[in-house]
C-alpha atoms as a PDB file:
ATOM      1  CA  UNK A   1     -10.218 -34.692 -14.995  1.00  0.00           C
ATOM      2  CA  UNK A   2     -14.146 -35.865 -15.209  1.00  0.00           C
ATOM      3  CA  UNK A   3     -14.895 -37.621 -12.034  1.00  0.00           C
ATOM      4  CA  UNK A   4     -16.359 -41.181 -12.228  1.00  0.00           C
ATOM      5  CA  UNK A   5     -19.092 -41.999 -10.037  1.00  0.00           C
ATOM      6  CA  UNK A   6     -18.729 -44.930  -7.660  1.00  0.00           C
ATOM      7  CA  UNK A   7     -21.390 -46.700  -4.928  1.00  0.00           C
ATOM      8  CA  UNK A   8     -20.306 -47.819  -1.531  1.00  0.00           C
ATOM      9  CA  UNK A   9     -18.789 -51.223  -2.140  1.00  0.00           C
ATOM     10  CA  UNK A  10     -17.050 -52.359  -5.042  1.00  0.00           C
ATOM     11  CA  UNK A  11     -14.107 -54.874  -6.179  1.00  0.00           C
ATOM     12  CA  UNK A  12     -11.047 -53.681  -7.449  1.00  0.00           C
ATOM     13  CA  UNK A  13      -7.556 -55.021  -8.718  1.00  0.00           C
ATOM     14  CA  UNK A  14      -4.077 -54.490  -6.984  1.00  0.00           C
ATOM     15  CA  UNK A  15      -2.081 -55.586  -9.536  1.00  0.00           C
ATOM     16  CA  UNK A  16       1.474 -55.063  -7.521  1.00  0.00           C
ATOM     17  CA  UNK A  17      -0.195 -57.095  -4.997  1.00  0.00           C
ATOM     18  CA  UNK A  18      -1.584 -59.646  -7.333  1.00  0.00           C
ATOM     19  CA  UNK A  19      -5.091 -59.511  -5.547  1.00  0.00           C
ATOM     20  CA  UNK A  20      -8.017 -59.572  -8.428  1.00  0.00           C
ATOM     21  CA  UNK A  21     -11.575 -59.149  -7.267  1.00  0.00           C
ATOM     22  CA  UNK A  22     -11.335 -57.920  -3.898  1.00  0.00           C
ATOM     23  CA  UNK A  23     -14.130 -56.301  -2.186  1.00  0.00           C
ATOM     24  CA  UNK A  24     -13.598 -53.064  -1.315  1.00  0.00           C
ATOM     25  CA  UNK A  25     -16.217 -50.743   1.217  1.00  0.00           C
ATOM     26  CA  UNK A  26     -15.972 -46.620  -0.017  1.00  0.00           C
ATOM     27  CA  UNK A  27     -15.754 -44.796   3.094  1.00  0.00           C
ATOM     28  CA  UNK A  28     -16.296 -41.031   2.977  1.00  0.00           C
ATOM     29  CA  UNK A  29     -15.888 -40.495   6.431  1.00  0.00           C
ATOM     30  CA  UNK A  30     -12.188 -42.133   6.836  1.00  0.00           C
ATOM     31  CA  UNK A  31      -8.895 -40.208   5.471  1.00  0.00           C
ATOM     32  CA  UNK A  32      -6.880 -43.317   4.896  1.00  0.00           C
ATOM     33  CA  UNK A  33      -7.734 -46.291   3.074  1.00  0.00           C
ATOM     34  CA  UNK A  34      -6.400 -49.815   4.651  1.00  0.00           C
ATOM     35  CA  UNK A  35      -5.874 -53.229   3.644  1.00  0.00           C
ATOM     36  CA  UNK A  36      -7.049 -56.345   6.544  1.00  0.00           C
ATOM     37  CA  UNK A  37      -3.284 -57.982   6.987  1.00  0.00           C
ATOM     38  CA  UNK A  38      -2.321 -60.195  10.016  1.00  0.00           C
ATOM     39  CA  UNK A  39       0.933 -61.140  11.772  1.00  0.00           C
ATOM     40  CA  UNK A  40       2.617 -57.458  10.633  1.00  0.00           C
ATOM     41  CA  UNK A  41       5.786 -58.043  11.856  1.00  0.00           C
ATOM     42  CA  UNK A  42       8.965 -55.645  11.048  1.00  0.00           C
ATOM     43  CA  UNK A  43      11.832 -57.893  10.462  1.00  0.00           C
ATOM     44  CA  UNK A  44      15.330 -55.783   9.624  1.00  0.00           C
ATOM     45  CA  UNK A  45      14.707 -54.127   6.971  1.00  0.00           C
ATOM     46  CA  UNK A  46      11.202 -56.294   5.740  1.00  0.00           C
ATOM     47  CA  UNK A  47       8.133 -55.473   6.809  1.00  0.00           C
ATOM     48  CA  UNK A  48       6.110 -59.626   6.965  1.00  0.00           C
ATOM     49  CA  UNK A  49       2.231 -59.778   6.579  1.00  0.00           C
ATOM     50  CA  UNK A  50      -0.618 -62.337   5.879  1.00  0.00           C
ATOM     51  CA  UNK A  51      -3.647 -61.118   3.899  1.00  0.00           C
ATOM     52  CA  UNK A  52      -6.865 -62.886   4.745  1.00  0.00           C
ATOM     53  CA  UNK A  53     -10.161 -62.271   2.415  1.00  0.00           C
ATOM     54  CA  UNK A  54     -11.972 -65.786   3.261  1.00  0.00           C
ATOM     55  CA  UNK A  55     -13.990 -64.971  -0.228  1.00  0.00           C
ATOM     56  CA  UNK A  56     -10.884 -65.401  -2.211  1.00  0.00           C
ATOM     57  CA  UNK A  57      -9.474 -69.406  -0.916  1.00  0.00           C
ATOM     58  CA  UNK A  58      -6.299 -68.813  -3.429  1.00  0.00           C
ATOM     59  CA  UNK A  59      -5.695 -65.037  -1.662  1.00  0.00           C
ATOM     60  CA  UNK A  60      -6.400 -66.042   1.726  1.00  0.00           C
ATOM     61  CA  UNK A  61      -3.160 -65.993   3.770  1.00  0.00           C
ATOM     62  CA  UNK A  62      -1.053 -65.068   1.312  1.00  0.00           C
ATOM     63  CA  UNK A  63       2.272 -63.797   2.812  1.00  0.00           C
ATOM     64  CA  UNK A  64       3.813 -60.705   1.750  1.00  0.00           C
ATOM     65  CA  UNK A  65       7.497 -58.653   2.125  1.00  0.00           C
ATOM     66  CA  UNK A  66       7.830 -54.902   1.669  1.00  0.00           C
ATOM     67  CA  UNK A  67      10.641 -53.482   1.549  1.00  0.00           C
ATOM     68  CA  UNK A  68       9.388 -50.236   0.933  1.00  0.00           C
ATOM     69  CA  UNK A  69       6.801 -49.334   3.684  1.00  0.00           C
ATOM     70  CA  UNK A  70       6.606 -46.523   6.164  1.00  0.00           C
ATOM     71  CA  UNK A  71       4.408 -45.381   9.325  1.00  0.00           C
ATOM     72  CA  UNK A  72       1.517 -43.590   9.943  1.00  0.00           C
ATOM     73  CA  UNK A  73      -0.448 -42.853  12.588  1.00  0.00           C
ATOM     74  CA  UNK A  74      -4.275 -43.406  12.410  1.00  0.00           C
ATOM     75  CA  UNK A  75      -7.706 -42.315  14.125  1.00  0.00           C
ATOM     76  CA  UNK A  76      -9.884 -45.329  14.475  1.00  0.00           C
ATOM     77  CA  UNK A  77     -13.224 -45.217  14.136  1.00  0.00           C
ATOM     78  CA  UNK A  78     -13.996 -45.205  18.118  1.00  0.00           C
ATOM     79  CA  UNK A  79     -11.183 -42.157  18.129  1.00  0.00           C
ATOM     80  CA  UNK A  80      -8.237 -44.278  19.240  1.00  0.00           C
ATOM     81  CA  UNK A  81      -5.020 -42.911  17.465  1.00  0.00           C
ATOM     82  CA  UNK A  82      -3.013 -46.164  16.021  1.00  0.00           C
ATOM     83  CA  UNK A  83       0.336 -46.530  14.594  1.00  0.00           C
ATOM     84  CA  UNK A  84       0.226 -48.492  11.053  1.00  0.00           C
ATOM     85  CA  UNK A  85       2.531 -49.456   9.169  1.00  0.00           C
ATOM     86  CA  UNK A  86       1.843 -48.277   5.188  1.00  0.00           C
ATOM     87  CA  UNK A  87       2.805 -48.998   1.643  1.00  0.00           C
ATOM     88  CA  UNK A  88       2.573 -47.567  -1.884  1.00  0.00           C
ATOM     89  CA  UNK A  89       0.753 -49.498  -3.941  1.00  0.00           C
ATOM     90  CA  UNK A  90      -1.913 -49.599  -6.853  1.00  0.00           C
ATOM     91  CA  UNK A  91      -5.517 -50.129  -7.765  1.00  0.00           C
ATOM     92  CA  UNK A  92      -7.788 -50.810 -10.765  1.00  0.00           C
ATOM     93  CA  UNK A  93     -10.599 -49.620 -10.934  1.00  0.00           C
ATOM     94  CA  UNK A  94     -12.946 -48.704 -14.289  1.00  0.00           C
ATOM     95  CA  UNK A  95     -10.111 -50.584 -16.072  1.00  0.00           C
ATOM     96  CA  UNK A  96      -7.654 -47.977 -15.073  1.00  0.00           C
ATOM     97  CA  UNK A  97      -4.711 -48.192 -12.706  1.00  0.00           C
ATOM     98  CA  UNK A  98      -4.249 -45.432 -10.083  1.00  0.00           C
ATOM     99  CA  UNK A  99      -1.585 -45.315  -7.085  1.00  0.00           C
ATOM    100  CA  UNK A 100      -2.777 -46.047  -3.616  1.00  0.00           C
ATOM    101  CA  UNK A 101      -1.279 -45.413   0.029  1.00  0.00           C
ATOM    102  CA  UNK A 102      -2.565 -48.460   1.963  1.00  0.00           C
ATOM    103  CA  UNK A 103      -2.749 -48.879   6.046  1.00  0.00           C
ATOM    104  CA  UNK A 104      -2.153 -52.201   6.927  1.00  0.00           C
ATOM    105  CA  UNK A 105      -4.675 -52.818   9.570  1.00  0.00           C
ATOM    106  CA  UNK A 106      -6.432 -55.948  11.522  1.00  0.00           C
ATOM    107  CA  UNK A 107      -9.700 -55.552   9.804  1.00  0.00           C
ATOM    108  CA  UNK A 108     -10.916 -58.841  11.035  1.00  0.00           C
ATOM    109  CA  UNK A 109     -14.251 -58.100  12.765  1.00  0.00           C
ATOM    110  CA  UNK A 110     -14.980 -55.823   9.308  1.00  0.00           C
ATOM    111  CA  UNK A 111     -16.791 -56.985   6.335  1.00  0.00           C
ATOM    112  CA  UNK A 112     -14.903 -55.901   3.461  1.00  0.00           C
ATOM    113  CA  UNK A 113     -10.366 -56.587   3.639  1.00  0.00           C
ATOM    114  CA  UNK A 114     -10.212 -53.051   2.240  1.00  0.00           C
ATOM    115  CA  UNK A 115     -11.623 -49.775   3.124  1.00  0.00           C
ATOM    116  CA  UNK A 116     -11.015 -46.782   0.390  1.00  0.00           C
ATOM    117  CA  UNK A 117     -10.889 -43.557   2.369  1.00  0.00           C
ATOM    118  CA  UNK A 118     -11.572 -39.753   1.255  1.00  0.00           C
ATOM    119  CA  UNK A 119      -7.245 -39.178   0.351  1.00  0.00           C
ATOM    120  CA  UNK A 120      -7.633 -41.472  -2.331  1.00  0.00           C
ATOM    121  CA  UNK A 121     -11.107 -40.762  -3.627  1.00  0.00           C
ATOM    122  CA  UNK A 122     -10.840 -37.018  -3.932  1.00  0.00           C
ATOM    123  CA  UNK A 123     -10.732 -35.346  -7.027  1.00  0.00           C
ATOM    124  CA  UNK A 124     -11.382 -38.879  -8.830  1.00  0.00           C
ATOM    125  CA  UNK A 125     -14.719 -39.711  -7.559  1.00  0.00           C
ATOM    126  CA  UNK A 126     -18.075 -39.056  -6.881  1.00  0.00           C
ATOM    127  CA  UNK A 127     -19.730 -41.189  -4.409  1.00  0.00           C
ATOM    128  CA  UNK A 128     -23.427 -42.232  -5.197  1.00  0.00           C
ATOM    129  CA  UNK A 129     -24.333 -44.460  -1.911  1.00  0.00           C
ATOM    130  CA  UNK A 130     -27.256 -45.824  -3.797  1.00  0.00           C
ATOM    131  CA  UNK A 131     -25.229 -48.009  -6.169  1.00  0.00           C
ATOM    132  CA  UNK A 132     -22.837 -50.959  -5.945  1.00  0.00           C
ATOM    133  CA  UNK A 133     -20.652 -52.719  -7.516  1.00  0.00           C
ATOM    134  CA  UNK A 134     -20.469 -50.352 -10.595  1.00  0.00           C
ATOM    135  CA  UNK A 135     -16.628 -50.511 -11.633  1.00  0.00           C
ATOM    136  CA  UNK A 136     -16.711 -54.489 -11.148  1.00  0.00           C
ATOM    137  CA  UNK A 137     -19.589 -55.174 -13.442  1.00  0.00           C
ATOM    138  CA  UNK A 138     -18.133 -52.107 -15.974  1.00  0.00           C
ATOM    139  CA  UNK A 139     -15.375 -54.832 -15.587  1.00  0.00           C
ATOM    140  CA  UNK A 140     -17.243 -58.359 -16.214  1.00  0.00           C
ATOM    141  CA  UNK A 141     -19.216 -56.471 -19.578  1.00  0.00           C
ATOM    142  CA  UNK A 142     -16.015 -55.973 -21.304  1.00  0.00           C
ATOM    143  CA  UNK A 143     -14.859 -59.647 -20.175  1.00  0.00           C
ATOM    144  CA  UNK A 144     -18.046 -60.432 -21.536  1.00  0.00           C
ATOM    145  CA  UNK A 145     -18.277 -58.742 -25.016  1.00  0.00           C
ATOM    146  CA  UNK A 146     -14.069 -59.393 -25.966  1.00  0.00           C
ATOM    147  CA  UNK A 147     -15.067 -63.183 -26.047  1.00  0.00           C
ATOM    148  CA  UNK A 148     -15.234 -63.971 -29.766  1.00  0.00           C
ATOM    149  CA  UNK A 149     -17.721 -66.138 -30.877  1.00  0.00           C
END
């Protein structure tokens, strides 16, 4: 498989999540990739959560269930091992869908809701830390040219 090239931020699509547009920061340095969720709360069998992307008014605080979730456990940044809860999910990006393992984490005092780690990126991609954006506006010129005049 060719690999596509990709800068260091971008917005993608998680269409089982129903989250369009979301910024997303490439990290080549972190393993996992995470998604900013609040009040994570195991509840029987559910695992509760609240994403939060101020950008996006109709995403912001959305509440989500899983049912299907697991644990992992995490180095931070600062080294500090953390247990996360994680889910299976997906992720569009250059109009094509791909599966996606997904900390949820308190990204709150970070920029971007969701950090793309090295796991996901490998063997796909090709980091170019010059460029930005590059899958989102592949996106908006095919919006662009399949309106019909």
């Amino acid at each position: 498989m060719e690999k596509l090239v990709i800068g260091r931020f971008d917005k993608a699509d998680f269409p089982a999540l129903n989250l369009n547009d979301i910024a997303v920061k490439i990290d080549t340095g972190a393993y996992t990739s995470s998604i900013h969720c609040e009040n994570i709360e195991e509840k029987g069998n559910e695992l509760h959560c609240t994403f939060f992307d101020e950008e996006h008014p109709h995403y912001n605080g959305k509440h989500f269930v899983f049912t299907d979730f697991d644990t992992a456990f995490v180095r931070s940044s600062n080294g500090i091992i953390q247990k996360r809860y994680q889910i299976q999910s997906n992720i569009r990006l250059f109009g094509k869908k791909y599966k996606i393992s997904l900390t949820l984490s308190d990204r709150q005092e970070m920029r971007y809701p969701v950090l793309i780690g090295r796991k996901f990126l490998t063997k796909k991609f090709i980091v170019d830390t010059e460029l930005t954006d590059v899958s989102f506006k592949k996106k908006l010129n095919e919006d662009s040219n399949s309106i019909t005049k």
